[in-house]
C-alpha atoms as a PDB file:
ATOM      1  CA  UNK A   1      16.230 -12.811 -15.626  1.00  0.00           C
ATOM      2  CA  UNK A   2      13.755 -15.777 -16.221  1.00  0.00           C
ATOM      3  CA  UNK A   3      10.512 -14.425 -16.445  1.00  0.00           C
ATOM      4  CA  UNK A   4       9.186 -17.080 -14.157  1.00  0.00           C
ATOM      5  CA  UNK A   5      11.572 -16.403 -11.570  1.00  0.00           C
ATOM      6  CA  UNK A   6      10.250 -13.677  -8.680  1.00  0.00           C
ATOM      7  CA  UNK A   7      11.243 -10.310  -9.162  1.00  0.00           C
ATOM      8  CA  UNK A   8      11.723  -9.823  -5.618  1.00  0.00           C
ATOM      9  CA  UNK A   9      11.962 -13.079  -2.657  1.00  0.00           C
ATOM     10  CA  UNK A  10      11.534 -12.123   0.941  1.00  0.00           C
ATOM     11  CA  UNK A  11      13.225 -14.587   3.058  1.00  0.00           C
ATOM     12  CA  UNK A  12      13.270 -14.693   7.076  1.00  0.00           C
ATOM     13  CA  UNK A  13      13.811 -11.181   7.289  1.00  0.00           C
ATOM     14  CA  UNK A  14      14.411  -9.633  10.206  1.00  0.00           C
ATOM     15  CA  UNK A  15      15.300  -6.364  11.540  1.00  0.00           C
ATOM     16  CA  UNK A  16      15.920  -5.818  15.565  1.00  0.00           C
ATOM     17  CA  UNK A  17      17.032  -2.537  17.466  1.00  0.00           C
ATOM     18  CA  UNK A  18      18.059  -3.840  20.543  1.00  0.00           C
ATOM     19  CA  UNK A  19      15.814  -5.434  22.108  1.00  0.00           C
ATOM     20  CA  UNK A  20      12.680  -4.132  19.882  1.00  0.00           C
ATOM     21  CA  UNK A  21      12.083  -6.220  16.954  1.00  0.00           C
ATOM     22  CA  UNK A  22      11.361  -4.137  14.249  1.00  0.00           C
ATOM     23  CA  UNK A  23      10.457  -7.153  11.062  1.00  0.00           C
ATOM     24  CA  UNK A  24      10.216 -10.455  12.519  1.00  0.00           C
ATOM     25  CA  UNK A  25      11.320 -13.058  10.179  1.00  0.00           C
ATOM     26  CA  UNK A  26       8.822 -12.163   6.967  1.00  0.00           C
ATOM     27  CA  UNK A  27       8.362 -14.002   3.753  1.00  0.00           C
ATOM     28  CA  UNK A  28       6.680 -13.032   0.768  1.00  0.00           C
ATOM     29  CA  UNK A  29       7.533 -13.085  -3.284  1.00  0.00           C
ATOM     30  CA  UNK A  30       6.591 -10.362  -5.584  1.00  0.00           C
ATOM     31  CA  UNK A  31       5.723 -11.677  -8.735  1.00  0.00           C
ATOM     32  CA  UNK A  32       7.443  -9.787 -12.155  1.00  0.00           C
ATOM     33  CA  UNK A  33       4.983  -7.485 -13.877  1.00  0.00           C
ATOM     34  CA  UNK A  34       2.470  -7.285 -10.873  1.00  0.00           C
ATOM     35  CA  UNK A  35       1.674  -4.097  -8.564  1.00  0.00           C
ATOM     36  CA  UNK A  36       2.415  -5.565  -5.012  1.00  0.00           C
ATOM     37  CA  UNK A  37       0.803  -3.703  -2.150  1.00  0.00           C
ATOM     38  CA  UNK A  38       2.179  -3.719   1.271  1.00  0.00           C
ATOM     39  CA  UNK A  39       0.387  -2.622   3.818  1.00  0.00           C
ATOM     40  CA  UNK A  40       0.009  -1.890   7.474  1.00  0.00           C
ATOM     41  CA  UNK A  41      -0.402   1.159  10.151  1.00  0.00           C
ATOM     42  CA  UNK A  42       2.431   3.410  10.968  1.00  0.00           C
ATOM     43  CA  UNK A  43       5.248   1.506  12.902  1.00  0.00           C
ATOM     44  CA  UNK A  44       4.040  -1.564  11.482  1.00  0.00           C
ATOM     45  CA  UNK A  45       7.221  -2.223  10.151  1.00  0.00           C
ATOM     46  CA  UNK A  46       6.629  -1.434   6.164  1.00  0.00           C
ATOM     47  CA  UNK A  47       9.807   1.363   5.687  1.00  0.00           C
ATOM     48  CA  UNK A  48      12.068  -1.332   7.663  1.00  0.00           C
ATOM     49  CA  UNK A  49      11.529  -3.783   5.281  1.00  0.00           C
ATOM     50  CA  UNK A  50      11.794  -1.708   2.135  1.00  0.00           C
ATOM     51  CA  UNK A  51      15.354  -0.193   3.693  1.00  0.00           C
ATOM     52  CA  UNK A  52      16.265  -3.447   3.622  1.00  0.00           C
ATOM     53  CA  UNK A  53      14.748  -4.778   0.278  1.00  0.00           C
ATOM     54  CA  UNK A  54      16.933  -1.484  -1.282  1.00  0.00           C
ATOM     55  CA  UNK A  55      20.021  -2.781   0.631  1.00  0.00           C
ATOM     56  CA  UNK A  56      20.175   0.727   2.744  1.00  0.00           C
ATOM     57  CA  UNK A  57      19.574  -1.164   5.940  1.00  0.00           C
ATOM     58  CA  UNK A  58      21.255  -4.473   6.431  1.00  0.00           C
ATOM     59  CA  UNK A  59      18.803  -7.411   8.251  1.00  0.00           C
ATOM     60  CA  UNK A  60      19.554  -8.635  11.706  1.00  0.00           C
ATOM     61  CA  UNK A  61      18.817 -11.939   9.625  1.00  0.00           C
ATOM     62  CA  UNK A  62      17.621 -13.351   6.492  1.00  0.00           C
ATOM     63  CA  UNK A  63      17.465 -12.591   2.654  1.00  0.00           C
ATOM     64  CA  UNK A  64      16.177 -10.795   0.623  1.00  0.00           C
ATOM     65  CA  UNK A  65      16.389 -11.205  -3.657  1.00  0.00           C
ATOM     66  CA  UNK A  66      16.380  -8.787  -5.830  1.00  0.00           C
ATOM     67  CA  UNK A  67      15.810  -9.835  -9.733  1.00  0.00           C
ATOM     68  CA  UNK A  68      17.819 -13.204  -8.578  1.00  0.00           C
ATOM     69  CA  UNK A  69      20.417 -10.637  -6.941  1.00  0.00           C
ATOM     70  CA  UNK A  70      21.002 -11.044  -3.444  1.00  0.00           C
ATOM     71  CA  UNK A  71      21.086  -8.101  -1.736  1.00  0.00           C
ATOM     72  CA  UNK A  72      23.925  -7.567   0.549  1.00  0.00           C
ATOM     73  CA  UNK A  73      26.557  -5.298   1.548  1.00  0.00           C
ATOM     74  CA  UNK A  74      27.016  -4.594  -2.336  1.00  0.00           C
ATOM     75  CA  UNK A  75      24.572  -3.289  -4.311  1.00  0.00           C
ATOM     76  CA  UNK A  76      25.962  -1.847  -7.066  1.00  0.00           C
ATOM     77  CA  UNK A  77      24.747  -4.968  -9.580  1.00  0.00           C
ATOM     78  CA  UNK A  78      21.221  -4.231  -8.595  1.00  0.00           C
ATOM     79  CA  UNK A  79      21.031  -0.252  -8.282  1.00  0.00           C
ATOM     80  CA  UNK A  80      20.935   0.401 -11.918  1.00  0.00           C
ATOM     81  CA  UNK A  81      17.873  -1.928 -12.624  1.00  0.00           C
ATOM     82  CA  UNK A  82      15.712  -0.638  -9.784  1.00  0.00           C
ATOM     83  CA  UNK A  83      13.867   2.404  -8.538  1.00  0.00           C
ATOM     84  CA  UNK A  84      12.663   4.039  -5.713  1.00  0.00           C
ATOM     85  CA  UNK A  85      10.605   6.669  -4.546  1.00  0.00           C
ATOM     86  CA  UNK A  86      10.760   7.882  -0.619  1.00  0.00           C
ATOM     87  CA  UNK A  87       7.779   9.423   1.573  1.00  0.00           C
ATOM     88  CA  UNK A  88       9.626  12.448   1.090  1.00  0.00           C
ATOM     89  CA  UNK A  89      10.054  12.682  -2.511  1.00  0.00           C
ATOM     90  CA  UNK A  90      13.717  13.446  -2.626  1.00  0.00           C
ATOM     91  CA  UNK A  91      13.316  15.963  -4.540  1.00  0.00           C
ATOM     92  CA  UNK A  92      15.196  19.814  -4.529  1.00  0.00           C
ATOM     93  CA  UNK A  93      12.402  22.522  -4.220  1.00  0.00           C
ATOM     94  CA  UNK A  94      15.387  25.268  -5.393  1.00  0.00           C
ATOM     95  CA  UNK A  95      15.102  23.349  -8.509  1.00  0.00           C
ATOM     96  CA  UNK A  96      12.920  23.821 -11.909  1.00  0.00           C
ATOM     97  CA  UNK A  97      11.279  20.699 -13.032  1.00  0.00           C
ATOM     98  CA  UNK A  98      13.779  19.986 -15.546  1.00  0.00           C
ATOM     99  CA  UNK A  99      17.022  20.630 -13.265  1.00  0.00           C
ATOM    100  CA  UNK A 100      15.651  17.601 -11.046  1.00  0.00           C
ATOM    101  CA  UNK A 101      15.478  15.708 -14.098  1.00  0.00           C
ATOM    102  CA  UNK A 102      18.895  16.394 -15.282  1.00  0.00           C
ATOM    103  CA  UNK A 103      20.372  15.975 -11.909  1.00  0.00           C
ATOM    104  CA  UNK A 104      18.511  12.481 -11.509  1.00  0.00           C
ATOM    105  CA  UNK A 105      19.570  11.739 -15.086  1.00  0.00           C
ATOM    106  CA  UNK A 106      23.064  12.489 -14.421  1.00  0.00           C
ATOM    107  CA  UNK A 107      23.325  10.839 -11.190  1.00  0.00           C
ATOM    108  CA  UNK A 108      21.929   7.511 -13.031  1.00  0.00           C
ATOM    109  CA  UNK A 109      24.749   7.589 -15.896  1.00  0.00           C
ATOM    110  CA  UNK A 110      22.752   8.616 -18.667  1.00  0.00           C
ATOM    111  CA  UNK A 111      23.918  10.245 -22.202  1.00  0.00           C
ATOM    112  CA  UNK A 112      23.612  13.537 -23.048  1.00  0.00           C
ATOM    113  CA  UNK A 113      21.210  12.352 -26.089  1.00  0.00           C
ATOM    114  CA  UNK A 114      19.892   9.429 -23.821  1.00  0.00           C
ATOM    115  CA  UNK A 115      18.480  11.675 -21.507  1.00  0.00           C
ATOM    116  CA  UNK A 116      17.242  14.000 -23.379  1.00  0.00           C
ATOM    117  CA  UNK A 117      15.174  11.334 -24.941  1.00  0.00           C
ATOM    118  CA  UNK A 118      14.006   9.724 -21.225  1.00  0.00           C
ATOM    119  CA  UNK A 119      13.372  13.599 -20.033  1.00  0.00           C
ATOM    120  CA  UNK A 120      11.052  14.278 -22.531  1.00  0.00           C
ATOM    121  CA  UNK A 121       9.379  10.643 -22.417  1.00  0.00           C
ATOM    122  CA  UNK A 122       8.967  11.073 -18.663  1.00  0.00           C
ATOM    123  CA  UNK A 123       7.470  14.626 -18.923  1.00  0.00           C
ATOM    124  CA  UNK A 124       4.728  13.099 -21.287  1.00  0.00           C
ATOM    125  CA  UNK A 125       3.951  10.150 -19.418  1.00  0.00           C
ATOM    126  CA  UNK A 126       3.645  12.526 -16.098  1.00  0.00           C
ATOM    127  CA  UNK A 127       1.568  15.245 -17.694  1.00  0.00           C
ATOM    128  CA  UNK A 128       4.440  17.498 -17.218  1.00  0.00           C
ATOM    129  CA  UNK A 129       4.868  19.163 -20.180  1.00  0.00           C
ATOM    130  CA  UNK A 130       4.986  22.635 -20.331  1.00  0.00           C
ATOM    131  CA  UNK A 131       5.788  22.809 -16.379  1.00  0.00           C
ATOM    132  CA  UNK A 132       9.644  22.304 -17.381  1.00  0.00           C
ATOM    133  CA  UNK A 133      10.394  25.109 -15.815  1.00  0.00           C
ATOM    134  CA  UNK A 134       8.493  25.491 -12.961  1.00  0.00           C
ATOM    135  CA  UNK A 135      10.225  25.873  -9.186  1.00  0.00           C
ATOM    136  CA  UNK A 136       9.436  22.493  -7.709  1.00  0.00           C
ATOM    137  CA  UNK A 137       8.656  23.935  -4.757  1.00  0.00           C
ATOM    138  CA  UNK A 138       5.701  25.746  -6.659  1.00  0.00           C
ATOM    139  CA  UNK A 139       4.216  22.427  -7.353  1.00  0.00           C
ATOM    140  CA  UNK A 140       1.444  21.214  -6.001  1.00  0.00           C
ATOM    141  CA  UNK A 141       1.687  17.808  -3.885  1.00  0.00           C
ATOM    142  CA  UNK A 142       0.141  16.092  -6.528  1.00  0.00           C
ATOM    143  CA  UNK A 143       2.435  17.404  -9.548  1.00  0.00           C
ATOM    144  CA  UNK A 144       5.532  16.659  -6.930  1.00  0.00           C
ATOM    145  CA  UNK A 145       4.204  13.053  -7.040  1.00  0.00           C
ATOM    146  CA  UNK A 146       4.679  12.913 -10.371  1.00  0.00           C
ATOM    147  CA  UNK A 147       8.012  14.402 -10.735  1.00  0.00           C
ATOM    148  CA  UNK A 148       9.460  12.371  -8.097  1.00  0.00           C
ATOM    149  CA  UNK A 149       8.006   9.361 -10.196  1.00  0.00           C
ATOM    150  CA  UNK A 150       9.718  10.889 -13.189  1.00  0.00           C
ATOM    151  CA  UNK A 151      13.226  10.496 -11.831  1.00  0.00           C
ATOM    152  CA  UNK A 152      12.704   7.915 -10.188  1.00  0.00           C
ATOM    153  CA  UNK A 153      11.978   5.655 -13.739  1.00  0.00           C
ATOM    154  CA  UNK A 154      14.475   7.679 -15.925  1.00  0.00           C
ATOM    155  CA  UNK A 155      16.993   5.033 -16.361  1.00  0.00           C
ATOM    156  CA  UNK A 156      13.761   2.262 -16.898  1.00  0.00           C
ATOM    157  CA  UNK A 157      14.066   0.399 -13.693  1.00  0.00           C
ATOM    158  CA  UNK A 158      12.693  -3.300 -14.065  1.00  0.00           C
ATOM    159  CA  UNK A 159      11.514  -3.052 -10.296  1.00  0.00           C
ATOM    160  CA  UNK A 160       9.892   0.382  -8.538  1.00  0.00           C
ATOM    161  CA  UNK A 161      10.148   0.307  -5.092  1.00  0.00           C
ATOM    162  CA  UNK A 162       7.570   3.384  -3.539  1.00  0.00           C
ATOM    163  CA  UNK A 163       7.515   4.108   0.286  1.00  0.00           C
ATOM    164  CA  UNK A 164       3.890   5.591   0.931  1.00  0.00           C
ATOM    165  CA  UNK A 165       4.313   7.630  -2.420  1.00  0.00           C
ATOM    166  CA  UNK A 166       0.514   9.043  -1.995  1.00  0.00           C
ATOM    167  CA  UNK A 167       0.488  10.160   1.360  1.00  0.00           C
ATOM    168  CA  UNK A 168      -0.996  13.469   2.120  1.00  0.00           C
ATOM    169  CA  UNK A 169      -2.118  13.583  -1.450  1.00  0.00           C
ATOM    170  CA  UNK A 170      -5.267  14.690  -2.624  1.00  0.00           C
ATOM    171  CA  UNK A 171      -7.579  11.754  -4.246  1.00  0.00           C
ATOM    172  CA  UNK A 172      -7.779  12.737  -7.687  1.00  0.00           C
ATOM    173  CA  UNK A 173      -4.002  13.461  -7.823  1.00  0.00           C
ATOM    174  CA  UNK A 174      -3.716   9.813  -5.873  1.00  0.00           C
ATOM    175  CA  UNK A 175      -5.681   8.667  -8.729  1.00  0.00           C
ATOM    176  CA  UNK A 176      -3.777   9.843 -11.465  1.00  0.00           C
ATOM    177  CA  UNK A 177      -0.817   8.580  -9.969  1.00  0.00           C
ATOM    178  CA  UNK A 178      -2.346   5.256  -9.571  1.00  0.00           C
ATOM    179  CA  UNK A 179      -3.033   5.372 -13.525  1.00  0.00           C
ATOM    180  CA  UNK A 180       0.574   6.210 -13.971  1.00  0.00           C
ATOM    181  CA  UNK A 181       1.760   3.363 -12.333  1.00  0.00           C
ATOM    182  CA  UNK A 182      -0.942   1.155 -14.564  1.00  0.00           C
ATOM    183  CA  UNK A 183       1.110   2.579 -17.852  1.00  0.00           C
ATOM    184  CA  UNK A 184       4.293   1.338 -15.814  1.00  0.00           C
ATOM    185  CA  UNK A 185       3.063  -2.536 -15.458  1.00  0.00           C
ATOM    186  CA  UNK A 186       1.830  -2.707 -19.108  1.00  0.00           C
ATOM    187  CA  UNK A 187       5.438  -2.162 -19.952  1.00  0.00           C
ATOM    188  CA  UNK A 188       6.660  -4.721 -17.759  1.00  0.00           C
ATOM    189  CA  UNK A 189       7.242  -2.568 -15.145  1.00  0.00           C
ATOM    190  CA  UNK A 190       7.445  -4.538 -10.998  1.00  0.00           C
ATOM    191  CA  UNK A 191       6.041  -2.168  -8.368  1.00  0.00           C
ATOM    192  CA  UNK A 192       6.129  -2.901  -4.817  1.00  0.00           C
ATOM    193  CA  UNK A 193       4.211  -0.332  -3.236  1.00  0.00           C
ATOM    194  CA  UNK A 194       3.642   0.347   0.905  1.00  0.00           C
ATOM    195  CA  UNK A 195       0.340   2.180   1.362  1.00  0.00           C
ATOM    196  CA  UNK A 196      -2.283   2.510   4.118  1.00  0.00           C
ATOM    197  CA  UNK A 197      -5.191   3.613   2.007  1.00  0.00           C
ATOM    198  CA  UNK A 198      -7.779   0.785   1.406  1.00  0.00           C
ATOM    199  CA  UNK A 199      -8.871   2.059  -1.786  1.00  0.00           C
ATOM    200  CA  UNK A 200      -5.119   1.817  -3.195  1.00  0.00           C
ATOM    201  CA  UNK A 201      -4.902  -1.977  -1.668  1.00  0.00           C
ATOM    202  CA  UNK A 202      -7.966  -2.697  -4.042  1.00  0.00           C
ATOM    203  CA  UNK A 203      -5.763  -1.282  -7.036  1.00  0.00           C
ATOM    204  CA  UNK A 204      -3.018  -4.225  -6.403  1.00  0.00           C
ATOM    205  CA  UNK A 205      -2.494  -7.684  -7.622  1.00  0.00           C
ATOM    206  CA  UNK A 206      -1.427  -9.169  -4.498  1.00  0.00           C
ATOM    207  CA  UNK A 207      -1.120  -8.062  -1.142  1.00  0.00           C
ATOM    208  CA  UNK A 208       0.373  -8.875   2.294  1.00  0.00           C
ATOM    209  CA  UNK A 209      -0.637  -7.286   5.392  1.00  0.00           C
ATOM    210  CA  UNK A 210       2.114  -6.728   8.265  1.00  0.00           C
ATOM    211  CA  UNK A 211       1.736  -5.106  11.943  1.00  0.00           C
ATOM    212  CA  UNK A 212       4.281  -5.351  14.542  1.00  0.00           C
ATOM    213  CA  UNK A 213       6.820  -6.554  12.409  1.00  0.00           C
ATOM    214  CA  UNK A 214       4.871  -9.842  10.841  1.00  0.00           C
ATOM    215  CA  UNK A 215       2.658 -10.817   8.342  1.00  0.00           C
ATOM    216  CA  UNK A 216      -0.712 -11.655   8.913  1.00  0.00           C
ATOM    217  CA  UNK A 217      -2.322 -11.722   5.680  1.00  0.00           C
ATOM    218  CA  UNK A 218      -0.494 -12.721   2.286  1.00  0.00           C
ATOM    219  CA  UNK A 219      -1.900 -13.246  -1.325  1.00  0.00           C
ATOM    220  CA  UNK A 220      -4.042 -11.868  -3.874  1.00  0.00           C
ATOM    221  CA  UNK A 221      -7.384 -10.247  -2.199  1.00  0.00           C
ATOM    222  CA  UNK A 222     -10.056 -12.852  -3.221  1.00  0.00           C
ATOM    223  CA  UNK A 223      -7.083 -15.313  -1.079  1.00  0.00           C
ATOM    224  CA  UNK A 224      -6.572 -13.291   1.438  1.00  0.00           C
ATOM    225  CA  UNK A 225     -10.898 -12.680   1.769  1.00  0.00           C
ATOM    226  CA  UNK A 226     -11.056 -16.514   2.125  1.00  0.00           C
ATOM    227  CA  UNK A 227      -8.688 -16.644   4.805  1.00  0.00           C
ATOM    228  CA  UNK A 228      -8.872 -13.997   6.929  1.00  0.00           C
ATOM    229  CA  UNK A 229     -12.930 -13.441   7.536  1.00  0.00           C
ATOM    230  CA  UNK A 230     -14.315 -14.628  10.145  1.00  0.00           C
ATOM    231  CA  UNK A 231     -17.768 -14.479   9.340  1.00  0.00           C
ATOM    232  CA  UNK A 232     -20.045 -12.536   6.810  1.00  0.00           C
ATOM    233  CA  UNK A 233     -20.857  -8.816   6.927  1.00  0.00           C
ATOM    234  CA  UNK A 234     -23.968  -7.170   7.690  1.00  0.00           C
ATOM    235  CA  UNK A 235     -24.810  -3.556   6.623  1.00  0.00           C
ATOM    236  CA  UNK A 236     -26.766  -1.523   8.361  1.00  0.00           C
ATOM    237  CA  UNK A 237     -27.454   2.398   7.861  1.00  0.00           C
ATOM    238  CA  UNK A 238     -28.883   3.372  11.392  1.00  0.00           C
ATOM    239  CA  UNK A 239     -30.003   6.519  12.103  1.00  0.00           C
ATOM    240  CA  UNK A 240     -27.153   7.315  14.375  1.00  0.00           C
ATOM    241  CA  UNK A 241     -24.304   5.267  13.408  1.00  0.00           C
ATOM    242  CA  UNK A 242     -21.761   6.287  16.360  1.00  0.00           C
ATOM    243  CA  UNK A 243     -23.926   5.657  18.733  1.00  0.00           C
ATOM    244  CA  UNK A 244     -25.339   1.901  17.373  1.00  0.00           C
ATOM    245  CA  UNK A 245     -22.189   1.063  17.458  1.00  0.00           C
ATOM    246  CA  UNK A 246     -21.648   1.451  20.768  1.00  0.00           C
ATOM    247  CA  UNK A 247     -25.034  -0.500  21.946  1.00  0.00           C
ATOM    248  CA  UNK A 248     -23.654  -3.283  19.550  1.00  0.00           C
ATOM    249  CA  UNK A 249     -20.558  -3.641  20.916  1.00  0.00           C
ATOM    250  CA  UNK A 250     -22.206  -3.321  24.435  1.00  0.00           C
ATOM    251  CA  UNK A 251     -24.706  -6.192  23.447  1.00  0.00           C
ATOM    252  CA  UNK A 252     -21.250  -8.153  22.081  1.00  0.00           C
ATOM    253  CA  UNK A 253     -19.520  -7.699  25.540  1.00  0.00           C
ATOM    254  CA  UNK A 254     -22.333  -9.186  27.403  1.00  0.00           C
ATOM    255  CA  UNK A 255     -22.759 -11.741  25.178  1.00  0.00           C
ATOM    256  CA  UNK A 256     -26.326 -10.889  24.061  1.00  0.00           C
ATOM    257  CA  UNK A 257     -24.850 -11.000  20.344  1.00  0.00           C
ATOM    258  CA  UNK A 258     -22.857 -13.158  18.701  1.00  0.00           C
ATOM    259  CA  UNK A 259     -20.802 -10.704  17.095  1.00  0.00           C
ATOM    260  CA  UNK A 260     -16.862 -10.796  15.546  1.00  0.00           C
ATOM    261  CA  UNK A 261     -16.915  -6.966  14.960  1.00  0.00           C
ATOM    262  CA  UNK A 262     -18.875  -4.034  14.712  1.00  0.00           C
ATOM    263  CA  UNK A 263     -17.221  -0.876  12.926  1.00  0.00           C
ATOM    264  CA  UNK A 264     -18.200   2.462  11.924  1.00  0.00           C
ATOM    265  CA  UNK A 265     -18.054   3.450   8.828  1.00  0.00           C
ATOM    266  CA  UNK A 266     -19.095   6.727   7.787  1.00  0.00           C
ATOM    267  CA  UNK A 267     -22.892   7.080   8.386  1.00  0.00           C
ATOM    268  CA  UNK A 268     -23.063   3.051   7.751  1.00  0.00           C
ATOM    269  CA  UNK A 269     -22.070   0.280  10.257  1.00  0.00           C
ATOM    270  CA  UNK A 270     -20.692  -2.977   9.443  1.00  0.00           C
ATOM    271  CA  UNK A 271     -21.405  -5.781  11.949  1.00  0.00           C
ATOM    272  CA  UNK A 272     -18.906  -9.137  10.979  1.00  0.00           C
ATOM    273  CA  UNK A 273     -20.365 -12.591  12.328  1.00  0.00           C
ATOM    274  CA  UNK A 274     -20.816 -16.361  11.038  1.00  0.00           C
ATOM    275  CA  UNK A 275     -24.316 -16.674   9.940  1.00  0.00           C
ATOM    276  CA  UNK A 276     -25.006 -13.200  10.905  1.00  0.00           C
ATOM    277  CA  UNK A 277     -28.310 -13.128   9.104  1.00  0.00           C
ATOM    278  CA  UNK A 278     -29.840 -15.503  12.074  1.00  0.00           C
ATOM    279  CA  UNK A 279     -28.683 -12.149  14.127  1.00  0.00           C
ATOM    280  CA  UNK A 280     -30.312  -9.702  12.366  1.00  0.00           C
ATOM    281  CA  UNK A 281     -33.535  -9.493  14.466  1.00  0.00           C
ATOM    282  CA  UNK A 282     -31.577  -9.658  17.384  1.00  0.00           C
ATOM    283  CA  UNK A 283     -29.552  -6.896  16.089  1.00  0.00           C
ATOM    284  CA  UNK A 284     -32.963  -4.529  15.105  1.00  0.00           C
ATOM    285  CA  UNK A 285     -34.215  -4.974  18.535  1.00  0.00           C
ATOM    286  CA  UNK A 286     -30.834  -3.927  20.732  1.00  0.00           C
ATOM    287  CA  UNK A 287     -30.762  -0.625  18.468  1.00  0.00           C
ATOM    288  CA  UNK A 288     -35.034  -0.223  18.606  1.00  0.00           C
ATOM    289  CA  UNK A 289     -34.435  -0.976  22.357  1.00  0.00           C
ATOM    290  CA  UNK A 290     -31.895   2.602  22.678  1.00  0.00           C
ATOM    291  CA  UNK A 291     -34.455   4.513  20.442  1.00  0.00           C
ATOM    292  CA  UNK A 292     -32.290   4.191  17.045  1.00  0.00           C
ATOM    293  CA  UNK A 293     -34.025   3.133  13.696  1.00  0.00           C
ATOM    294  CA  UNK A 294     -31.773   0.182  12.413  1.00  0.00           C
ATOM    295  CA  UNK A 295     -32.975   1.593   8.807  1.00  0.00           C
ATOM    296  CA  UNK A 296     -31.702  -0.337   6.035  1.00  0.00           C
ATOM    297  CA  UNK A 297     -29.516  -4.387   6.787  1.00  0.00           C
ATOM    298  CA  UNK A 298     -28.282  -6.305   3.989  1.00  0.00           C
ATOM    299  CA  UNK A 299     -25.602  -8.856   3.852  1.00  0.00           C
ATOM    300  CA  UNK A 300     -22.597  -7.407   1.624  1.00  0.00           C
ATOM    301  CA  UNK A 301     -19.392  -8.744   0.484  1.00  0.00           C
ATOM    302  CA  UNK A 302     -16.844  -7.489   2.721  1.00  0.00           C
ATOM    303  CA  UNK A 303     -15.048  -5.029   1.340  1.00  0.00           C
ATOM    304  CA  UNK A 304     -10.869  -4.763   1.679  1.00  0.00           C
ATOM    305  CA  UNK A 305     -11.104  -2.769   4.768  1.00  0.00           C
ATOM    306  CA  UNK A 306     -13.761  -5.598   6.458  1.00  0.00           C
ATOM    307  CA  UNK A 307     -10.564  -8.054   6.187  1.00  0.00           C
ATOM    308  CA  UNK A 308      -7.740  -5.703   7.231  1.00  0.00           C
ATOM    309  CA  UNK A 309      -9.822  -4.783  10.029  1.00  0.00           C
ATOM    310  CA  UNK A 310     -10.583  -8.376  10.619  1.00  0.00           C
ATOM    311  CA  UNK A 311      -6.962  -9.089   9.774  1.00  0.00           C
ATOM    312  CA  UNK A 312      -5.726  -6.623  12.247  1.00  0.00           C
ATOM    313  CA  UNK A 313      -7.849  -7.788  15.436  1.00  0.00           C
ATOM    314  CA  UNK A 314      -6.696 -11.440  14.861  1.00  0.00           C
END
């Protein structure tokens, strides 16, 4: 494959069920060698479009590319050089660590000596070693993560696909995984990735952003930043956060602020608008008014989760 060429093109896809369109005509390109995050709430349309990507769910209409492979009814040019790990795992919890491996192995066409080789390469690069015989279903969700990532690169795909691989994860072993997948791009590894955690998106060269079936944000995050926000963020730390935001977006729905958005998060609040410093007094006296201390404002970049948010609500 030329090494400019896109690992994976996304052309017109679309996926209907009936009369309920599932992926309406997307585009996108994954570069090769980049981590590409895809991301959007549940039923957004993110498992459609990998089905389809892996060639397990043919499109309603529209392409899809696959290492210059087009992906159709037959697959079998493409299955050897790509990977993929399901929300589930796939994996057999009757099974030792090592049987899973040999079974995956197996089922990829690998040597006797070849696998041997990639088994014990993949138990290294996991942190597996010494767990080789193990029950998988003794694992914890975070060591499952990794094994499923083990068999899922034992034949050295050029392109990972990985369907919410974190979810219901703790967030150190969601870290760790994330570091694995690091190791996997320095060695020319493609990963497209769906996710909904923010802090993942962050990890990611480029990103697109997809609810009800199309994309409404595509390109690396500084791009997508530029495009998407509608104003500038404003920090505040109140001294009851819930409740300022609901005297902000009170003071928004009767037009007594200027306001894009105001959104909770945590014990902060983040209130989007353009120019939203000429606000800010405004702002301290609405809260002051309902007996809340506005405490600390400052004008932050907005973080990923500021333009999803954003994003979204468009």
């Amino acid at each position: 494959m030329n090494s400019s060429q896109p690992a994976i093109t996304v052309t017109n896809l679309t996926k209907r069920f009936g009369d309920f369109t599932a992926v309406n005509g997307i585009n996108f390109e994954v570069h090769r060698g980049e981590i590409f995050g895809f991301l959007g709430p549940n039923g957004s349309g993110k498992t459609t479009t990998i089905r389809m990507m892996l060639g397990l769910m043919t499109p309603t209409s529209g392409s899809v590319e696959v290492l210059g492979m087009k992906v159709d009814g037959d697959t079998r040019n493409i299955r050897p050089r790509v990977g993929y790990m399901s929300q589930r795992f796939s994996l057999y919890n009757d099974l030792t660590v090592l049987q899973n491996l040999n079974f995956y192995g197996a089922a990829y066409g690998l040597s006797n000596s070849e696998l041997h080789t990639r088994i014990k390469d993949a138990l290294a690069m996991a942190g597996l070693e010494g767990r080789e015989n193990a029950k998988t279903k003794e694992l914890s969700g975070g060591w499952r993560q990794r094994l499923a990532l083990s068999a899922a690169i034992l034949h050295r795909p050029e392109v990972l696909f990985l369907d919410e691989p974190t979810a219901g994860v703790d967030p150190i072993s969601r870290r760790a995984f994330w570091d694995l997948l690091y190791q996997l791009i320095a060695e020319g590894v493609t990963v497209f990735v769906t996710t909904h955690y923010m802090d993942e998106a962050e990890h990611c060269h480029r990103l697109a952003f997809i609810q009800y079936g199309d994309i409404i944000a595509y390109g690396t995050e500084d791009e997508i930043k530029n495009e998407t926000m509608r104003g500038e963020v404003l920090e505040l730390e109140p001294s009851d956060a819930p409740e300022a935001v609901k005297i902000l977006r009170a003071a928004q729905a009767e037009q007594r602020l200027m306001l894009e958005e105001v959104e909770l998060y945590g014990a902060l609040v983040h209130v989007v608008a353009p120019n939203v410093r000429k606000q800010e007094r405004a702002i301290k006296h609405e809260l002051e008014s309902a007996g809340i201390r506005p405490g600390s404002m400052s004008v932050i970049e907005p973080s990923l989760e500021d333009v999803f948010i954003s994003a979204m609500k468009k």
